[in-house]
C-alpha atoms as a PDB file:
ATOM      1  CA  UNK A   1     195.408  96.131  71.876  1.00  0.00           C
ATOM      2  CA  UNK A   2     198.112  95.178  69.615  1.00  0.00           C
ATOM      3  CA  UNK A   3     201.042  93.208  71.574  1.00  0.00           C
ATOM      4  CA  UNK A   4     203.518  95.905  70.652  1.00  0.00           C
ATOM      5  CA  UNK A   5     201.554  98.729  72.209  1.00  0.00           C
ATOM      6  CA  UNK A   6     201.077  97.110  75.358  1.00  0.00           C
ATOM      7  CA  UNK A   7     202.709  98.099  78.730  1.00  0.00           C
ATOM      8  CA  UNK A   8     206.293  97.243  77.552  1.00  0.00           C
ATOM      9  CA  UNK A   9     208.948  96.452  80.608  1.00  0.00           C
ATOM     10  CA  UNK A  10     212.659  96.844  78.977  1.00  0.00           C
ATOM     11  CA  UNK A  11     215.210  94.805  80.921  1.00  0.00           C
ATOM     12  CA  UNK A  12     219.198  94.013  80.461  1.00  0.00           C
ATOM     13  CA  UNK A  13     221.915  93.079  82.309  1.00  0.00           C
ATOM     14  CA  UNK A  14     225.602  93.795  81.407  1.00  0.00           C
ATOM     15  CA  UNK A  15     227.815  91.056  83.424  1.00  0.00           C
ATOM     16  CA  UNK A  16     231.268  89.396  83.959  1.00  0.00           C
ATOM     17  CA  UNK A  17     231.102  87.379  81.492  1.00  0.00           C
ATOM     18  CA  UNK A  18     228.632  85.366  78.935  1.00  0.00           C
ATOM     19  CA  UNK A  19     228.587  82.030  81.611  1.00  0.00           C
ATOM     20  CA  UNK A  20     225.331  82.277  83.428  1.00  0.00           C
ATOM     21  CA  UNK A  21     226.259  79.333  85.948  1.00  0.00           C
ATOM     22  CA  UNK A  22     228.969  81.486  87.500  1.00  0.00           C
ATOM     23  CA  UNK A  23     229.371  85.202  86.285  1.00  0.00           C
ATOM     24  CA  UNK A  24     227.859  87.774  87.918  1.00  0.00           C
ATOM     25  CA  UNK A  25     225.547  90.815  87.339  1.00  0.00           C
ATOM     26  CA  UNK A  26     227.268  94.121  87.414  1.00  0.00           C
ATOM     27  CA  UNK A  27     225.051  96.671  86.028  1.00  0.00           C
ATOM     28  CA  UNK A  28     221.166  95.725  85.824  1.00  0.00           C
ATOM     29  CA  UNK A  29     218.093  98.143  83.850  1.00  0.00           C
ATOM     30  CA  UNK A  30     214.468  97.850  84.199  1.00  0.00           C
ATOM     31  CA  UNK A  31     212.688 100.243  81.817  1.00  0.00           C
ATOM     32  CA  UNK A  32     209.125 101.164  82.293  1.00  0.00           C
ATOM     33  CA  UNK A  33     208.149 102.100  79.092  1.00  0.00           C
ATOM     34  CA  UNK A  34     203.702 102.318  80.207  1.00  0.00           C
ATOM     35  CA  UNK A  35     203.473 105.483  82.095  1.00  0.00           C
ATOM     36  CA  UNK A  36     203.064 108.841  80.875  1.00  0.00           C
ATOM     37  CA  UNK A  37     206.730 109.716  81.491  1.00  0.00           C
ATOM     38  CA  UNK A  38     209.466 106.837  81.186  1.00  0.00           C
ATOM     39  CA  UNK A  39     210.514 105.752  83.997  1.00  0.00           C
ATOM     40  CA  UNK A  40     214.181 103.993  84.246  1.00  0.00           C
ATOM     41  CA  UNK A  41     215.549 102.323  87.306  1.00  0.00           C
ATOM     42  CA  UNK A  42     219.200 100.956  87.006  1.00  0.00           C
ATOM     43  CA  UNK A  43     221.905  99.145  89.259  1.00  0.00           C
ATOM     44  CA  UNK A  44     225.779  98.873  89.854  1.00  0.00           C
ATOM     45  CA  UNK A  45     226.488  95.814  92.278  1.00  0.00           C
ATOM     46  CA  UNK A  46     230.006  94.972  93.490  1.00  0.00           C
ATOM     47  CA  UNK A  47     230.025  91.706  92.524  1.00  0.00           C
ATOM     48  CA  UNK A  48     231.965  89.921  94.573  1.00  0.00           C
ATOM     49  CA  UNK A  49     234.561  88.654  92.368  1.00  0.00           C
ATOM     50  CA  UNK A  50     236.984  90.262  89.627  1.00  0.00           C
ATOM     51  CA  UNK A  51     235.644  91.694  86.699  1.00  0.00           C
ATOM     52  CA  UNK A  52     237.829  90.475  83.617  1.00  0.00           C
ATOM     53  CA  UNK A  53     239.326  92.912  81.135  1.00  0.00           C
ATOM     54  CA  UNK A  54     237.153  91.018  78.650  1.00  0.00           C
ATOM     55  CA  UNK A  55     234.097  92.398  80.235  1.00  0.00           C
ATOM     56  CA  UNK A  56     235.128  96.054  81.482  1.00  0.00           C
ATOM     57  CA  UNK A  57     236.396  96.356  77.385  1.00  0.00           C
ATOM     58  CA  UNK A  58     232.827  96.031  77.118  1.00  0.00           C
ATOM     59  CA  UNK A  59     230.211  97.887  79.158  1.00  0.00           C
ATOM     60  CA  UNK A  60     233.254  99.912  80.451  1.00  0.00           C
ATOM     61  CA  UNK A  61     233.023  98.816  84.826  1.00  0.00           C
ATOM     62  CA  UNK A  62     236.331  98.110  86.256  1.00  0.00           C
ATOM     63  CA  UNK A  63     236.583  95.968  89.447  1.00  0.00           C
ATOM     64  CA  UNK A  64     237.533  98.877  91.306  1.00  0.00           C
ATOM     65  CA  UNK A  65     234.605 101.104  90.397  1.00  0.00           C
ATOM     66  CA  UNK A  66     232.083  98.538  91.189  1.00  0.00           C
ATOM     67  CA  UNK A  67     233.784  97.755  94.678  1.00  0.00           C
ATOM     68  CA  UNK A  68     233.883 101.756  95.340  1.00  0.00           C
ATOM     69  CA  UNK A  69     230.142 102.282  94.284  1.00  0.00           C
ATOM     70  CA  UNK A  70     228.523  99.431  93.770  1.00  0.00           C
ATOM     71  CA  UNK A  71     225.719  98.235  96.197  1.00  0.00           C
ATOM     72  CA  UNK A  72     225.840  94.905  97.661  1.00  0.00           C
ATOM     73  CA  UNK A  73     225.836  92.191  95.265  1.00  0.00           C
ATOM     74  CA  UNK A  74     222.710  90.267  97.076  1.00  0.00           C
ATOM     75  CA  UNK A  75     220.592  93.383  97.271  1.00  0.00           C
ATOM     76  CA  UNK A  76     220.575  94.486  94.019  1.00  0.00           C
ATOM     77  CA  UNK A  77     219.779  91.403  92.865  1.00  0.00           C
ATOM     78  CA  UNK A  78     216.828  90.790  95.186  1.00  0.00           C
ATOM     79  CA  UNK A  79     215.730  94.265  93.965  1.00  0.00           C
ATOM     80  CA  UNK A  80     216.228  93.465  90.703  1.00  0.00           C
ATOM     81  CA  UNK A  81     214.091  90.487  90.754  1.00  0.00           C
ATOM     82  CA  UNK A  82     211.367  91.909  92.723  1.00  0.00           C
ATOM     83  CA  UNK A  83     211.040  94.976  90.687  1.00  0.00           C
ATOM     84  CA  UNK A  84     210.411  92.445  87.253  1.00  0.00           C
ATOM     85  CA  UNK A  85     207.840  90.583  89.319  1.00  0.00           C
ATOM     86  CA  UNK A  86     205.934  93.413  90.639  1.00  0.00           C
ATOM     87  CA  UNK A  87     205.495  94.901  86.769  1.00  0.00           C
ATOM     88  CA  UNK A  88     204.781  91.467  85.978  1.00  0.00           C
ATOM     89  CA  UNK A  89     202.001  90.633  87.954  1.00  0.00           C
ATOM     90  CA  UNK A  90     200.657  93.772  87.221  1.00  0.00           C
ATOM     91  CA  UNK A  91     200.495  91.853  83.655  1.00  0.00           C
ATOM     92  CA  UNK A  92     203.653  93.842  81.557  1.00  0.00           C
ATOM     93  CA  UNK A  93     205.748  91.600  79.619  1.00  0.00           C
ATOM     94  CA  UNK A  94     209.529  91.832  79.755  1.00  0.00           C
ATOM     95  CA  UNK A  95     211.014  93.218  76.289  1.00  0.00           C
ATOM     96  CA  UNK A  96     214.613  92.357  75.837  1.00  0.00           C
ATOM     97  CA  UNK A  97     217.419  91.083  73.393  1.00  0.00           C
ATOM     98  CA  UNK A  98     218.510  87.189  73.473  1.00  0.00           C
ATOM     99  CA  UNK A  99     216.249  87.054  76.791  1.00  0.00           C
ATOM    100  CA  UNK A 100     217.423  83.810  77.952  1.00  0.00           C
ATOM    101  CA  UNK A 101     220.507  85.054  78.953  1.00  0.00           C
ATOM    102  CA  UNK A 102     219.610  88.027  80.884  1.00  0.00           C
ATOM    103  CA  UNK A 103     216.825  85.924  83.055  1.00  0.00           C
ATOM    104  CA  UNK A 104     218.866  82.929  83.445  1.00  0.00           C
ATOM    105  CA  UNK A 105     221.764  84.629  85.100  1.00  0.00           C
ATOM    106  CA  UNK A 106     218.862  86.549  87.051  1.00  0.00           C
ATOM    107  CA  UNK A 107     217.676  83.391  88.122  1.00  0.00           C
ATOM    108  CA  UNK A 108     221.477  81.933  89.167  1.00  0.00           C
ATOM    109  CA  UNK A 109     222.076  85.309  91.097  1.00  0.00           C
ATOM    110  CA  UNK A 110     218.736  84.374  93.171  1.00  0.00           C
ATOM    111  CA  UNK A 111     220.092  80.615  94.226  1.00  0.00           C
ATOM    112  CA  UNK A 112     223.387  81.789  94.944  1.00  0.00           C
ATOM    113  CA  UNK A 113     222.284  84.067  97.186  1.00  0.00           C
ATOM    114  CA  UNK A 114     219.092  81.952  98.596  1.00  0.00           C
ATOM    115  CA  UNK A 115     216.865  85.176  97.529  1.00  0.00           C
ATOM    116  CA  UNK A 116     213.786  83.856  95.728  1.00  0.00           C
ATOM    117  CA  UNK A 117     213.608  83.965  91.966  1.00  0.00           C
ATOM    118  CA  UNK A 118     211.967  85.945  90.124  1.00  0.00           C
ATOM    119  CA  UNK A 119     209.703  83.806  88.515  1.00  0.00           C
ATOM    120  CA  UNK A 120     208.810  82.454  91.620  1.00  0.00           C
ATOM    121  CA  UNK A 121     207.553  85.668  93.132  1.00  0.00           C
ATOM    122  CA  UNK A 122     204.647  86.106  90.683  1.00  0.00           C
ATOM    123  CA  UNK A 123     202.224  84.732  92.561  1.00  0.00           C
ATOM    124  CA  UNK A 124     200.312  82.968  89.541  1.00  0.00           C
ATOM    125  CA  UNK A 125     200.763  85.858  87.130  1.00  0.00           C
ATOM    126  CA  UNK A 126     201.917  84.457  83.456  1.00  0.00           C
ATOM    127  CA  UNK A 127     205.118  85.539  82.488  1.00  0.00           C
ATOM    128  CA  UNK A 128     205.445  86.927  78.915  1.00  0.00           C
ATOM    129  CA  UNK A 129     208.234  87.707  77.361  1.00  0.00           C
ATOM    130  CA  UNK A 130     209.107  89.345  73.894  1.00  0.00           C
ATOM    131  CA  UNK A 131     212.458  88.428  72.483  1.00  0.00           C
ATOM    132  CA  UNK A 132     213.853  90.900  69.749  1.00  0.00           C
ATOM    133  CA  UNK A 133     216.247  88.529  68.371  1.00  0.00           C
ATOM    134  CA  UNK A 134     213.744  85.491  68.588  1.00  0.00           C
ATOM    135  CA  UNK A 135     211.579  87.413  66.782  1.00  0.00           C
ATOM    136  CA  UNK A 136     213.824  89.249  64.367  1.00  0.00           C
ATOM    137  CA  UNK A 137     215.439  85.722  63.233  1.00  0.00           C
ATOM    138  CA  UNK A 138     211.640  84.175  62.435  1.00  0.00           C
ATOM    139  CA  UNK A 139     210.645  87.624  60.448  1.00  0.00           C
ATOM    140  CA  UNK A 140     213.685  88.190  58.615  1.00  0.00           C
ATOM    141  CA  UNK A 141     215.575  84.752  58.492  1.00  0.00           C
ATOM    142  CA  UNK A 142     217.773  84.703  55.302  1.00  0.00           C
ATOM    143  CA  UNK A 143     219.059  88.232  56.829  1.00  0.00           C
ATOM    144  CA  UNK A 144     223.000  87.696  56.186  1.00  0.00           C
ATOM    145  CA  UNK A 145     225.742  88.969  58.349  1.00  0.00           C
ATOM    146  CA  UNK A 146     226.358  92.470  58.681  1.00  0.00           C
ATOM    147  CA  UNK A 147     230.139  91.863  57.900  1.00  0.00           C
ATOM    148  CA  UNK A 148     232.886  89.151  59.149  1.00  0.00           C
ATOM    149  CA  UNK A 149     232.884  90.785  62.688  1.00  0.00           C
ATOM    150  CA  UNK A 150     229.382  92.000  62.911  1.00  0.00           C
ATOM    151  CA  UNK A 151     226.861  89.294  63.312  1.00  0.00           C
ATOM    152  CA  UNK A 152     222.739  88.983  61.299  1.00  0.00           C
ATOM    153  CA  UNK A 153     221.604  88.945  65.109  1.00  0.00           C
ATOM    154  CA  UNK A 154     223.405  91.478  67.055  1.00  0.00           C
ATOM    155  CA  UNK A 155     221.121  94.038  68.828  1.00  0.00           C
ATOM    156  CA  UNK A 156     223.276  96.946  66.387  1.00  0.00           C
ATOM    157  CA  UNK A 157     222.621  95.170  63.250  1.00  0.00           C
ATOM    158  CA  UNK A 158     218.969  94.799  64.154  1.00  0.00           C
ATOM    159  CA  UNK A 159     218.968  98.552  65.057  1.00  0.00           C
ATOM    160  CA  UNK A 160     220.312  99.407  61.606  1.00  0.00           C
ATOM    161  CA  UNK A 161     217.385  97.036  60.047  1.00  0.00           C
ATOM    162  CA  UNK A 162     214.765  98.392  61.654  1.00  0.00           C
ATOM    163  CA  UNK A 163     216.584 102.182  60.835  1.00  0.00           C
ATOM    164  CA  UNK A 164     216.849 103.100  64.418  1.00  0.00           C
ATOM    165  CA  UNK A 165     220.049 105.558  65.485  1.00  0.00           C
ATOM    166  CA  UNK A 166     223.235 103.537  66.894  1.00  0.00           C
ATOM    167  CA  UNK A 167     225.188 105.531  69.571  1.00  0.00           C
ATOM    168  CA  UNK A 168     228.361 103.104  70.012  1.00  0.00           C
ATOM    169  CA  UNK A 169     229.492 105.410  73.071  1.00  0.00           C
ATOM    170  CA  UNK A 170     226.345 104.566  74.646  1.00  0.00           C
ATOM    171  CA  UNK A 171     225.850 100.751  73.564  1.00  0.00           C
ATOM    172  CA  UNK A 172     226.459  97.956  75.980  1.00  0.00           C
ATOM    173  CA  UNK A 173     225.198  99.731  78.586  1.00  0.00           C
ATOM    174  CA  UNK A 174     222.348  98.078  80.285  1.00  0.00           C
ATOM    175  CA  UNK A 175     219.481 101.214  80.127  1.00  0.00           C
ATOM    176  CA  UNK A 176     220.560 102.002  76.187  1.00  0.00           C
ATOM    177  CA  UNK A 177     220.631  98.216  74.885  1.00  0.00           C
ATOM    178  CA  UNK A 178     217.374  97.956  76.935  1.00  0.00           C
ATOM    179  CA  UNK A 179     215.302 100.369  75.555  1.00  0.00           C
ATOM    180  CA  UNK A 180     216.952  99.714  71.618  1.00  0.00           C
ATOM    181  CA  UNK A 181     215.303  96.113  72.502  1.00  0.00           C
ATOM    182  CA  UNK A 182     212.078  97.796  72.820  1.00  0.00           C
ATOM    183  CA  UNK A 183     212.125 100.048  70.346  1.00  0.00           C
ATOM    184  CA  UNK A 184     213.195  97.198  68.241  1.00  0.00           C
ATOM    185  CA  UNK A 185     209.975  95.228  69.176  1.00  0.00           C
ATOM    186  CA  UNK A 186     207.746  98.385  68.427  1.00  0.00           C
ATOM    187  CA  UNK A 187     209.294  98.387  64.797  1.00  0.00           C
ATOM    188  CA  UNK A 188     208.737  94.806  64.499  1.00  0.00           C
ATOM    189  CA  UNK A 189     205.143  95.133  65.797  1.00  0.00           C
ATOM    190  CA  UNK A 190     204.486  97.557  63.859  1.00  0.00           C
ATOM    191  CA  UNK A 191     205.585  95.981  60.437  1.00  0.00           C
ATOM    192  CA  UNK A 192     203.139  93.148  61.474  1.00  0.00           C
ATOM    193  CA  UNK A 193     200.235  94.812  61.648  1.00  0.00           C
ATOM    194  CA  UNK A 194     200.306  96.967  58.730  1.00  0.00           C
ATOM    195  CA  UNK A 195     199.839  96.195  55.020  1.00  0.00           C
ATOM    196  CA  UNK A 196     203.162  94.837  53.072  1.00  0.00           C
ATOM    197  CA  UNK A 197     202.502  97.468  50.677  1.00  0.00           C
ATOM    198  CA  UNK A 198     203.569 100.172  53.606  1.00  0.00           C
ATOM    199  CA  UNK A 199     206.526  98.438  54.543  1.00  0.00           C
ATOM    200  CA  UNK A 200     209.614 100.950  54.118  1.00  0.00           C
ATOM    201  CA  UNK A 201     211.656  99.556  51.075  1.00  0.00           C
ATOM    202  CA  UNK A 202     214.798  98.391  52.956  1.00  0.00           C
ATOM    203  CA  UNK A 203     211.933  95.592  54.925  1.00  0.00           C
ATOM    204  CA  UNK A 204     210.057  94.924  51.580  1.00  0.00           C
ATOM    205  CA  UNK A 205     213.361  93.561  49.416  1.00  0.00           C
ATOM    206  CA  UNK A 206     214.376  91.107  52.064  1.00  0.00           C
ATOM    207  CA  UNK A 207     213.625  87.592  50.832  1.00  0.00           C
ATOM    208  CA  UNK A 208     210.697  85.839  52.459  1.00  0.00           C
ATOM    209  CA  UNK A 209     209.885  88.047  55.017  1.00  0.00           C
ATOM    210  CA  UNK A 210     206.922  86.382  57.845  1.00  0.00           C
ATOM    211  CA  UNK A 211     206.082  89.691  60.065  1.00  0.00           C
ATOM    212  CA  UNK A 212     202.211  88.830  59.540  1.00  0.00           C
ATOM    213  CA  UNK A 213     202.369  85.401  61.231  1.00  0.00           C
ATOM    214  CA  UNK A 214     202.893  87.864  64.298  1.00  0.00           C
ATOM    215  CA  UNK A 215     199.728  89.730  63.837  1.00  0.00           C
ATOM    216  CA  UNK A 216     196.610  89.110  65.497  1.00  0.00           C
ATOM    217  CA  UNK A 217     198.339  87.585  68.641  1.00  0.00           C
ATOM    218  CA  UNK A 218     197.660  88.365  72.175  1.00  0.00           C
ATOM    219  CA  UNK A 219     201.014  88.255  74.760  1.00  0.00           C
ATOM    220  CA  UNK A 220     200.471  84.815  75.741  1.00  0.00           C
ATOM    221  CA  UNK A 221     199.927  83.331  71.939  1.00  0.00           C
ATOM    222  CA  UNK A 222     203.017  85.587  71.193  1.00  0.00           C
ATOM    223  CA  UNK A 223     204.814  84.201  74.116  1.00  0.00           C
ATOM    224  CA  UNK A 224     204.284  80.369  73.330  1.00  0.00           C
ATOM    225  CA  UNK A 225     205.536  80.917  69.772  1.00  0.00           C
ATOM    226  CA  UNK A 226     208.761  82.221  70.562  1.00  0.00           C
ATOM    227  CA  UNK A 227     209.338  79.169  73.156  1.00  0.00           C
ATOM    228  CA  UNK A 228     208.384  76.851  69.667  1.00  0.00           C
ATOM    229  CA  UNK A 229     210.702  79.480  67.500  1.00  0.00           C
ATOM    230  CA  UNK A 230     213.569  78.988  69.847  1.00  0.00           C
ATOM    231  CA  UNK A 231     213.847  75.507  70.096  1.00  0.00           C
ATOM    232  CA  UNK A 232     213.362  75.253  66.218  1.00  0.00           C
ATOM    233  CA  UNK A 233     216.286  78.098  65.735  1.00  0.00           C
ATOM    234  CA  UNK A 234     218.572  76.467  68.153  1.00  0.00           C
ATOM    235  CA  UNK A 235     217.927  73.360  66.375  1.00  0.00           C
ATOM    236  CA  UNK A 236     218.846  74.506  63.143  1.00  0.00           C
ATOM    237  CA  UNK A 237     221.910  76.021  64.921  1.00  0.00           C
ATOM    238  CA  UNK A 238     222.759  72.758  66.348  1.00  0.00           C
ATOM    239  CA  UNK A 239     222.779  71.060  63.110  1.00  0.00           C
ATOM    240  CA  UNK A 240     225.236  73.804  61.802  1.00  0.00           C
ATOM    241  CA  UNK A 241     227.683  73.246  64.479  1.00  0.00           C
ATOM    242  CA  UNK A 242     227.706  69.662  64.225  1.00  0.00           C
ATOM    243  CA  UNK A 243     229.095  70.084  60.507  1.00  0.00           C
ATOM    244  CA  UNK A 244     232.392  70.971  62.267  1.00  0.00           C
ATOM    245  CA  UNK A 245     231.845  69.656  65.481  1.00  0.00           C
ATOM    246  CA  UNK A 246     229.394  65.952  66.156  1.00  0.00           C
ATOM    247  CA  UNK A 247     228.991  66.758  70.088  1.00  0.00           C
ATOM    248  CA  UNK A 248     228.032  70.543  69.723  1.00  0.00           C
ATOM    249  CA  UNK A 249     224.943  71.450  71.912  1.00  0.00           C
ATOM    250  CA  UNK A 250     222.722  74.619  71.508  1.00  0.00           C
ATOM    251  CA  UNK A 251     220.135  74.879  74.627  1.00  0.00           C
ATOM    252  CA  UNK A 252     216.945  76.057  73.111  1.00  0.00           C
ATOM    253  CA  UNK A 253     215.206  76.721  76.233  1.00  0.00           C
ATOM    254  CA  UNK A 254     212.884  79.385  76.363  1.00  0.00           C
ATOM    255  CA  UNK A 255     212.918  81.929  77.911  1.00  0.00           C
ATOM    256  CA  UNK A 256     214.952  80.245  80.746  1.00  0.00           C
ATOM    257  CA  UNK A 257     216.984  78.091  80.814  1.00  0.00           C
ATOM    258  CA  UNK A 258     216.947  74.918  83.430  1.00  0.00           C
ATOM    259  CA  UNK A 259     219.073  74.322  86.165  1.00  0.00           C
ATOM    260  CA  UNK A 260     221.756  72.209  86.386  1.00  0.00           C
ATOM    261  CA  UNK A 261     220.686  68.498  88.066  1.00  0.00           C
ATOM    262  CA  UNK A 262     222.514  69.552  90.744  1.00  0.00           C
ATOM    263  CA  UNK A 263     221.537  72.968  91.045  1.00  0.00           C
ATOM    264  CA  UNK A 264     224.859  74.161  91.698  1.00  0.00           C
ATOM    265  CA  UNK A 265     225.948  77.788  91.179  1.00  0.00           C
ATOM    266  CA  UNK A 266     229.398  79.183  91.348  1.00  0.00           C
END
């Protein structure tokens, strides 16, 4: 079976704030996309601490609405956690946009509140992972920004690419930005494994495109390309930054990132 058609397991997180050594999870989604009906499962935690305007502005929690009706912070993340591993050692791979994030604040959660992570709970199982904007920067990489405040990479832009509907009063919530990230990898699946000469036109013109080097793969060739990819695109990043700034630093770990020496969390 092609990877894209496989059991697909759509995950985000919406937080508060983009620091995954010390902000929290607020709203989690895990998105069964392999049985015959869809079946979603999503979280509100109380977090424990203040959620910034910043944040709120964005997936649209307040501090007070997550204290009224939010489940303990400790719970939903142990629930959270389990519910990835069980669909994982049942051999599903996780589907989401810029992964790293989203598991490595996962993973914090776990060690702040001495639950086990999740990639410790899968009793041998591989984990695969398919990253929509790993991917979409390797297929489509002299892509150019959307516009000065609308970046090549954002989960919208891709959605536009890959000419799937944008609902902006639904976006940045965790079940809607999860499931665009699947649909996202079904386009780009899709475009792999079919002839150039079917690709729509708005694909076709882009220069250089590479969506065959991801046909033909099974999950776990899939998954060890995109830890190669990201270390090469954080790389290049790197290099960028340094242009304006000699001690930048872009971690191009993949699809976690380590922990601290000290393995401290906030």
């Amino acid at each position: 079976m092609n990877w894209h058609k496989t059991h697909l397991i759509a995950f985000d997180l919406e937080t508060t704030g983009v620091d995954v050594e010390a902000d929290r999870v607020v709203t989690a989604a895990v998105i069964d996309l392999g049985a015959e009906k869809r079946l979603t499962l999503e979280w509100l935690a109380d977090p424990g601490i203040e959620i910034p305007e910043g944040a709120t502005a964005v997936h649209g929690i307040t501090t007070e609405h997550a204290r009224q009706n939010g489940e303990r912070a400790p719970e939903v993340v142990d629930q959270v956690a389990e519910t990835l591993a069980l669909r994982v050692r049942a051999g599903s791979p996780i589907v989401g946009h810029n992964v790293p994030y989203d598991l490595t604040l996962l993973d914090r959660e776990c060690r702040r509140y001495d639950l086990v992570p999740m990639q410790d709970r899968l009793d041998g199982a591989p984990l695969h992972v398919i990253d929509t904007r790993v991917l979409d920067q390797h297929c489509l990489p002299y892509r150019k920004r959307v516009s000065e405040t609308q970046g090549a990479r954002q989960l919208i832009t891709l959605a536009q690419v890959y000419s799937l509907p944008w609902d902006e009063t639904q976006a940045h919530g965790c079940s809607y930005d999860a499931l665009m990230a699947a649909r996202i990898a079904y386009r780009i699946g899709s475009l792999a494994h079919m002839p150039r000469t079917e690709w729509p036109q708005s694909i076709r013109f882009n220069r250089r495109p590479r969506f065959h080097e991801l046909d033909g793969l099974d999950l776990a060739q899939l998954h060890e390309l995109q830890v190669k990819l990201a270390a090469e695109q954080a790389a290049g990043l790197q290099e960028h930054f340094r242009k304006t700034d000699p001690n930048a630093v872009v971690d191009g770990s993949w699809p976690l990132r380590p922990c601290p020496q000290n393995g401290a969390t906030s």
